[in-house]
PDB file of N, CA and C in Angstrom:
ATOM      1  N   UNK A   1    -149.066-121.646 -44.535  1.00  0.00           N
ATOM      2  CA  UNK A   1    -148.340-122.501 -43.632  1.00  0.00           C
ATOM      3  C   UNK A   1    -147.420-121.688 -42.723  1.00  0.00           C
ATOM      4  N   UNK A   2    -146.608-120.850 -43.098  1.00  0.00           N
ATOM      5  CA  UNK A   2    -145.616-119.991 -42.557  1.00  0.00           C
ATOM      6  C   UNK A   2    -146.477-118.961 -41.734  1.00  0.00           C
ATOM      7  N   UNK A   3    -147.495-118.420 -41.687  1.00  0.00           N
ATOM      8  CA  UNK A   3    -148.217-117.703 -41.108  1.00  0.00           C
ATOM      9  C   UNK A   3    -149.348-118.475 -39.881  1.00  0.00           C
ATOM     10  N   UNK A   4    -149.542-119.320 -40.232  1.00  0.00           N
ATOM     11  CA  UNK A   4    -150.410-120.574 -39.191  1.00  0.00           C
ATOM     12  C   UNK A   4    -148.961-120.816 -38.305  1.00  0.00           C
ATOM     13  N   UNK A   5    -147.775-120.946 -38.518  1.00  0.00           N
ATOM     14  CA  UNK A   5    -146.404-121.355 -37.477  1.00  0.00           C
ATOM     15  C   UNK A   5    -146.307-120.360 -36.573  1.00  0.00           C
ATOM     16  N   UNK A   6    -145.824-118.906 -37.402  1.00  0.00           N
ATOM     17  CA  UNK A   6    -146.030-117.748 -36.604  1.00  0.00           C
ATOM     18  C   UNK A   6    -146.810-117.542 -35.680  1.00  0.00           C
ATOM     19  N   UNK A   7    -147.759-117.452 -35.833  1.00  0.00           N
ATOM     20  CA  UNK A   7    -149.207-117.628 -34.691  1.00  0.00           C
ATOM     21  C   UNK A   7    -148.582-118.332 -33.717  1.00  0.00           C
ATOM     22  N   UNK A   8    -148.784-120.113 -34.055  1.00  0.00           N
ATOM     23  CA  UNK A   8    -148.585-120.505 -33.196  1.00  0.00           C
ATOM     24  C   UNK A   8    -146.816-120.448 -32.374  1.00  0.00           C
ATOM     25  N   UNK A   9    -146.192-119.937 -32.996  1.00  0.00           N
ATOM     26  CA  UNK A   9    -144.899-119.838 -31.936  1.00  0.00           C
ATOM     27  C   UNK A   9    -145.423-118.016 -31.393  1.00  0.00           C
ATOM     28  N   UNK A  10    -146.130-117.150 -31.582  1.00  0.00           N
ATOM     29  CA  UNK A  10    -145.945-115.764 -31.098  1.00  0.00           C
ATOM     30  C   UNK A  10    -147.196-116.235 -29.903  1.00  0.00           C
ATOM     31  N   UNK A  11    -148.577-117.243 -30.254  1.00  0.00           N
ATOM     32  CA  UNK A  11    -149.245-117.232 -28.751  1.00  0.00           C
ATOM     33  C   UNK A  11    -148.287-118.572 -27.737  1.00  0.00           C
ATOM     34  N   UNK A  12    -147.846-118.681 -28.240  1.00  0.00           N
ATOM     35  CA  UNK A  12    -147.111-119.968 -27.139  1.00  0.00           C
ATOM     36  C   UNK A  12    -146.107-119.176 -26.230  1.00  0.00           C
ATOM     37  N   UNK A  13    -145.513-118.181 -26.870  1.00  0.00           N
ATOM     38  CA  UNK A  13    -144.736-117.281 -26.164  1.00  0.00           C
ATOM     39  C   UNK A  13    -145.127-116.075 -25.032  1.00  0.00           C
ATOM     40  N   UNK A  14    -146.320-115.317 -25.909  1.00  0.00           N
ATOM     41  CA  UNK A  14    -146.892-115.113 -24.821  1.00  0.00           C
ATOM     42  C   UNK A  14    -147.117-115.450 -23.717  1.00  0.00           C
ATOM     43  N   UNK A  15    -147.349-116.515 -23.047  1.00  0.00           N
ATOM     44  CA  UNK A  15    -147.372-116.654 -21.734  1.00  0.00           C
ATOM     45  C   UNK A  15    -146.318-116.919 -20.947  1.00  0.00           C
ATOM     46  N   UNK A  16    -144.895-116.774 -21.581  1.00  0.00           N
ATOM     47  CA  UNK A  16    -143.957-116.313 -20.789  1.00  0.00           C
ATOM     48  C   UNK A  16    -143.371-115.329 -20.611  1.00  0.00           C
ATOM     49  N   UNK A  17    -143.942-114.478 -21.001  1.00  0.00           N
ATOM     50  CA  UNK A  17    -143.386-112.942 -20.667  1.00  0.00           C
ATOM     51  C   UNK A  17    -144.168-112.853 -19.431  1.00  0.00           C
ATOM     52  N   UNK A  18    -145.159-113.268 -19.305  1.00  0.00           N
ATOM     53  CA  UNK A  18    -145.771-112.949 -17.712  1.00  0.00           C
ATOM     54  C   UNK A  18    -145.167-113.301 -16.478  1.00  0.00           C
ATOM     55  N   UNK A  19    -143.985-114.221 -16.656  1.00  0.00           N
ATOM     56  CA  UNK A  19    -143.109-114.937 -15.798  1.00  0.00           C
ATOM     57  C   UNK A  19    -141.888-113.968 -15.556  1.00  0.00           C
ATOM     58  N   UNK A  20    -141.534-113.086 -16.595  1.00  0.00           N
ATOM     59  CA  UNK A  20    -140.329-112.121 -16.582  1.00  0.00           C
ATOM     60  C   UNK A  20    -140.465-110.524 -16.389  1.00  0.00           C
ATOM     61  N   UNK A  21    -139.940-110.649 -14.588  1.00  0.00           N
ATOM     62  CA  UNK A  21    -140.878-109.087 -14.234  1.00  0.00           C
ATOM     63  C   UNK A  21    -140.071-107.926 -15.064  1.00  0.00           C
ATOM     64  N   UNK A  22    -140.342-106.735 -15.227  1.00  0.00           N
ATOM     65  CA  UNK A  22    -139.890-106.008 -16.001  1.00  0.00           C
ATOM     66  C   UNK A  22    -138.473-105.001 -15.298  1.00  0.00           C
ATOM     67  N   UNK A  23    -137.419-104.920 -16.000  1.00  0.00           N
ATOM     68  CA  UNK A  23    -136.613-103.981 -15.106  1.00  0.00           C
ATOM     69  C   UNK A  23    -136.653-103.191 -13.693  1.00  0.00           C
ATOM     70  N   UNK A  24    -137.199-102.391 -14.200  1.00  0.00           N
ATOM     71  CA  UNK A  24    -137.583-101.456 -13.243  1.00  0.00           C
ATOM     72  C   UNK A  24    -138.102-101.848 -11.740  1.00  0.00           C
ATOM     73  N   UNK A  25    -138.825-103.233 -11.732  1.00  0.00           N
ATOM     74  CA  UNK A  25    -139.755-103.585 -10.870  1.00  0.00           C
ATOM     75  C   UNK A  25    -138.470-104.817  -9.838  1.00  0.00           C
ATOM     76  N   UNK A  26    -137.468-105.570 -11.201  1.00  0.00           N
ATOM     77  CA  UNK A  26    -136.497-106.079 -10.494  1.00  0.00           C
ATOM     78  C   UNK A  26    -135.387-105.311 -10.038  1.00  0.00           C
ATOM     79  N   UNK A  27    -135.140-103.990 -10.040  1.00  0.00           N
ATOM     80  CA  UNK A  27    -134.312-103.377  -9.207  1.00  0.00           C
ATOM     81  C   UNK A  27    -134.009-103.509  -7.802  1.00  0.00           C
ATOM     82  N   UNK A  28    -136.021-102.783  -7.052  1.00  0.00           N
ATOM     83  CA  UNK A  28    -135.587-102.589  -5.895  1.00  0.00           C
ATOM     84  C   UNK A  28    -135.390-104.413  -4.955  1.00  0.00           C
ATOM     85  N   UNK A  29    -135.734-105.328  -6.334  1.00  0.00           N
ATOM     86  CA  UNK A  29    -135.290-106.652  -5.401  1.00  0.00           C
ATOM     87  C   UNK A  29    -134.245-106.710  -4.966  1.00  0.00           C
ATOM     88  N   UNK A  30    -133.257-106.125  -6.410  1.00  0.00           N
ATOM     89  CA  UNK A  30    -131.471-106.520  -5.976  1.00  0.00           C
ATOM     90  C   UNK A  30    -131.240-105.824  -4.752  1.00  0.00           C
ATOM     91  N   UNK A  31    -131.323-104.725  -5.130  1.00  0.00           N
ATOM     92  CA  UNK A  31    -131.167-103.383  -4.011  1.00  0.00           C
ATOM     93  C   UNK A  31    -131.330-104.543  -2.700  1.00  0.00           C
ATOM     94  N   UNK A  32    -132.472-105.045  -2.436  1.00  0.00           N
ATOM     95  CA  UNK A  32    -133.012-105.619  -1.106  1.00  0.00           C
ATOM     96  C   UNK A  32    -132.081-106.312  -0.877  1.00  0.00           C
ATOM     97  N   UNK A  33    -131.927-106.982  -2.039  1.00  0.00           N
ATOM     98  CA  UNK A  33    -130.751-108.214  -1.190  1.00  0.00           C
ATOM     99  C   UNK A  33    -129.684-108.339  -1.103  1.00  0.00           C
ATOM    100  N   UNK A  34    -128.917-107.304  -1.904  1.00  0.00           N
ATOM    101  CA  UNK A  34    -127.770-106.692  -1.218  1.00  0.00           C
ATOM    102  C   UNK A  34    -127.475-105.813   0.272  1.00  0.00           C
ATOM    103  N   UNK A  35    -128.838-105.311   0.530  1.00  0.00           N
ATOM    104  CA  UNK A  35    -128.966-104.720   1.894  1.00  0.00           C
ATOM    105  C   UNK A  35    -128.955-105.833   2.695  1.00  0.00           C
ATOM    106  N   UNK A  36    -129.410-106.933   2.691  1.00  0.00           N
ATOM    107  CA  UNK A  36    -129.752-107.826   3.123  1.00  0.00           C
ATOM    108  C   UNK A  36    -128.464-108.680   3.608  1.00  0.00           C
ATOM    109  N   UNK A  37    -127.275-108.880   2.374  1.00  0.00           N
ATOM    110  CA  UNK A  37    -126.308-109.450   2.553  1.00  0.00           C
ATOM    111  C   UNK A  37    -125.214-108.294   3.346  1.00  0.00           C
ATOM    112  N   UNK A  38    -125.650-107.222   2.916  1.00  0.00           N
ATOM    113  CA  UNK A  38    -124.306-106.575   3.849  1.00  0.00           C
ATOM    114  C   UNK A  38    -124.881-106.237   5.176  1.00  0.00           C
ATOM    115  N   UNK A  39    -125.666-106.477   5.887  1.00  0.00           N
ATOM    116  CA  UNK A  39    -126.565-106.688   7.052  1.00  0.00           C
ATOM    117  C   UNK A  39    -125.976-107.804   7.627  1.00  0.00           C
ATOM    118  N   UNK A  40    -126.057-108.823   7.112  1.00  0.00           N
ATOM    119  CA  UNK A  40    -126.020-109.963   7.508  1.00  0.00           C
ATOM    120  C   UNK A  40    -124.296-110.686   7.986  1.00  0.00           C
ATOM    121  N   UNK A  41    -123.172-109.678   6.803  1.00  0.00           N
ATOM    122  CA  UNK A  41    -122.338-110.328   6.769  1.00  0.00           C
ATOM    123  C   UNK A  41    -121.536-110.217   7.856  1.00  0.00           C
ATOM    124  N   UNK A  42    -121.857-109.392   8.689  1.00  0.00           N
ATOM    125  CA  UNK A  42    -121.246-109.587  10.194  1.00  0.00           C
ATOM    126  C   UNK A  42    -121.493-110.917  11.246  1.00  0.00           C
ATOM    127  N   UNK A  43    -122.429-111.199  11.233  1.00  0.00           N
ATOM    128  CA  UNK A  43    -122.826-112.338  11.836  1.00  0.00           C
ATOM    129  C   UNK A  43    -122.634-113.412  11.046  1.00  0.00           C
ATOM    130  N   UNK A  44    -122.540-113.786   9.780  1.00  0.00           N
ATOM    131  CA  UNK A  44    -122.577-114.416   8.974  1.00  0.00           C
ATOM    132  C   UNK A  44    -121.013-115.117   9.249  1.00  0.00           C
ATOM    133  N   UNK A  45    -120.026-113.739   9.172  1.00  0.00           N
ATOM    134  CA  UNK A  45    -118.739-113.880   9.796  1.00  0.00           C
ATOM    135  C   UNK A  45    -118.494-115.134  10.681  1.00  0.00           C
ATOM    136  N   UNK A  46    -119.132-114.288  11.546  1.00  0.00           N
ATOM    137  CA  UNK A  46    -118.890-114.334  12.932  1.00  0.00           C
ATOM    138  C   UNK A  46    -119.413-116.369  13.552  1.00  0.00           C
ATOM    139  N   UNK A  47    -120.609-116.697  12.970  1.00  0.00           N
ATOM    140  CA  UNK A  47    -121.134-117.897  13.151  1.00  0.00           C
ATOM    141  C   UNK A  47    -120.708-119.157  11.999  1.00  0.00           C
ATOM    142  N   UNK A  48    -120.216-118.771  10.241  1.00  0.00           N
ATOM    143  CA  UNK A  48    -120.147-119.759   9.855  1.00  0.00           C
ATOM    144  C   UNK A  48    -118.815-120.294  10.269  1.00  0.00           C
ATOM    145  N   UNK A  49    -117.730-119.723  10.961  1.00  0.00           N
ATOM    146  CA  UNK A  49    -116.820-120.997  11.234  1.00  0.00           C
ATOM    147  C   UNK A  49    -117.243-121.961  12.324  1.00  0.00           C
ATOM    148  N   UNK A  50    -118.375-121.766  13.243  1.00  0.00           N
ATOM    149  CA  UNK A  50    -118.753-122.558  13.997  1.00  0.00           C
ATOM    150  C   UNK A  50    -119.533-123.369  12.952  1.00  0.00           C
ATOM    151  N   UNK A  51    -120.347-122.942  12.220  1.00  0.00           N
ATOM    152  CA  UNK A  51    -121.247-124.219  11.942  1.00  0.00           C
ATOM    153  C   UNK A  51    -120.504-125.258  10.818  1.00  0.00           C
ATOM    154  N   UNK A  52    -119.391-124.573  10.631  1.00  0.00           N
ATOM    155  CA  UNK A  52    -118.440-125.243   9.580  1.00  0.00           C
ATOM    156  C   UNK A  52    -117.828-126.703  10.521  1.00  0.00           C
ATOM    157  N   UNK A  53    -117.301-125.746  11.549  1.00  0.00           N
ATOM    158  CA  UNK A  53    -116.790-126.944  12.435  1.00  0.00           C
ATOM    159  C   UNK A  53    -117.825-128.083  13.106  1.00  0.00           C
ATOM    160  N   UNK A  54    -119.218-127.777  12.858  1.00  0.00           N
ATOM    161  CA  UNK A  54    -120.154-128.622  13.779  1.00  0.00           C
ATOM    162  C   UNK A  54    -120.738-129.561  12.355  1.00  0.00           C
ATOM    163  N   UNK A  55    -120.384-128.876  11.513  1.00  0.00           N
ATOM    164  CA  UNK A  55    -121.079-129.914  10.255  1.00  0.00           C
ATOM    165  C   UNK A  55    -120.154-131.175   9.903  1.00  0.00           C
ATOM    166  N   UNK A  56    -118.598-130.792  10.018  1.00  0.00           N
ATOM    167  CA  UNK A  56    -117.097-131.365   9.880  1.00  0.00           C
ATOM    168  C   UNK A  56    -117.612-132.288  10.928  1.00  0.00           C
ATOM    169  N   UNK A  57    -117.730-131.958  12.229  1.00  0.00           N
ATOM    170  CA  UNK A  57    -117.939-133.504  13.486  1.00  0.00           C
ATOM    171  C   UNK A  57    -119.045-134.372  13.111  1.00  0.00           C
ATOM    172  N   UNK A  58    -120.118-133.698  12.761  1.00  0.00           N
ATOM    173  CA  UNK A  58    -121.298-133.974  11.865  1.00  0.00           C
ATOM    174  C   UNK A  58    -120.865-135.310  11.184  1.00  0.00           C
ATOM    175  N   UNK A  59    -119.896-134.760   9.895  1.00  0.00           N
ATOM    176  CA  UNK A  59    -119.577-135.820   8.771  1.00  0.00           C
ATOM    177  C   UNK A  59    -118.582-136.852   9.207  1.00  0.00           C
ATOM    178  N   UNK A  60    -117.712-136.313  10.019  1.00  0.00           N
ATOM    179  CA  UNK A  60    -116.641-137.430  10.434  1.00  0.00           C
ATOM    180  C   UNK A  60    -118.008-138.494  11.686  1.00  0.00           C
ATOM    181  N   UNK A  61    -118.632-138.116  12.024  1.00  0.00           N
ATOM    182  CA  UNK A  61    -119.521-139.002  12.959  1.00  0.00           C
ATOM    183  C   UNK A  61    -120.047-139.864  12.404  1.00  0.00           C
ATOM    184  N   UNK A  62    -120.720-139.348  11.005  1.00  0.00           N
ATOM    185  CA  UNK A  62    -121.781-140.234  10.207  1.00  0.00           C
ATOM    186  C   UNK A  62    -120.922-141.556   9.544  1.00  0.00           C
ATOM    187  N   UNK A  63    -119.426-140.535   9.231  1.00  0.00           N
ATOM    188  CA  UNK A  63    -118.916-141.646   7.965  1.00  0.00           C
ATOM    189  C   UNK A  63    -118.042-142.115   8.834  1.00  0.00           C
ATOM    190  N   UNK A  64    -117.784-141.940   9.703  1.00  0.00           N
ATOM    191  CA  UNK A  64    -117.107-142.953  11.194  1.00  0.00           C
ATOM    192  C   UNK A  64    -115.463-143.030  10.463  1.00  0.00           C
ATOM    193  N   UNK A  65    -114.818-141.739  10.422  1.00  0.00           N
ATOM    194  CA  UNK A  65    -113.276-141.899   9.458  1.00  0.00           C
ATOM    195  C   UNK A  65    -112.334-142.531  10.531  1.00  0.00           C
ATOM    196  N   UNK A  66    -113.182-142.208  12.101  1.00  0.00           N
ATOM    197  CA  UNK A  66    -112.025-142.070  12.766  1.00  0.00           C
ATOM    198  C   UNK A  66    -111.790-144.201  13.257  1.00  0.00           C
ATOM    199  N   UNK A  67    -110.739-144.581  13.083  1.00  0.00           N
ATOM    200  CA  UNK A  67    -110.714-146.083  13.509  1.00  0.00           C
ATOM    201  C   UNK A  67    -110.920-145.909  14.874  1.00  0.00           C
ATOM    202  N   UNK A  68    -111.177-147.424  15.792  1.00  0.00           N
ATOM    203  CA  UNK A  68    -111.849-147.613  16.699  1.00  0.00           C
ATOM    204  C   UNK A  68    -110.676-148.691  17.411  1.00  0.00           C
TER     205      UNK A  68
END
């Protein structure tokens, strides 16, 4: 009985290790996307207080705060 369980919990598992890439291979992702974010964070700067302010007119438009 204890050996028929084993089995079945060690092949059920197996097929998620194929889902979990191995170290080495998730490195140069981070790497990327930290290049990626410090690339970016100039403009990123530079544009989210506009879209902050256009989403704000956005929400006060939809939910109509302002009386009439």
């Amino acid at each position: 009985m204890f050996l028929q369980l084993f089995f079945t919990v060690a092949f059920s598992a197996v097929p998620l290790t194929l889902y979990v890439p191995p170290l080495r291979s998730l490195n140069p992702f981070v790497e990327t996307m930290e290049d990626l974010v410090l690339e970016s964070r100039t403009y990123t700067n530079r544009v989210y207080p506009r879209v902050r302010h256009l989403w704000l007119r956005i929400l006060d438009c939809l939910l109509c705060s302002t009386t009439r």
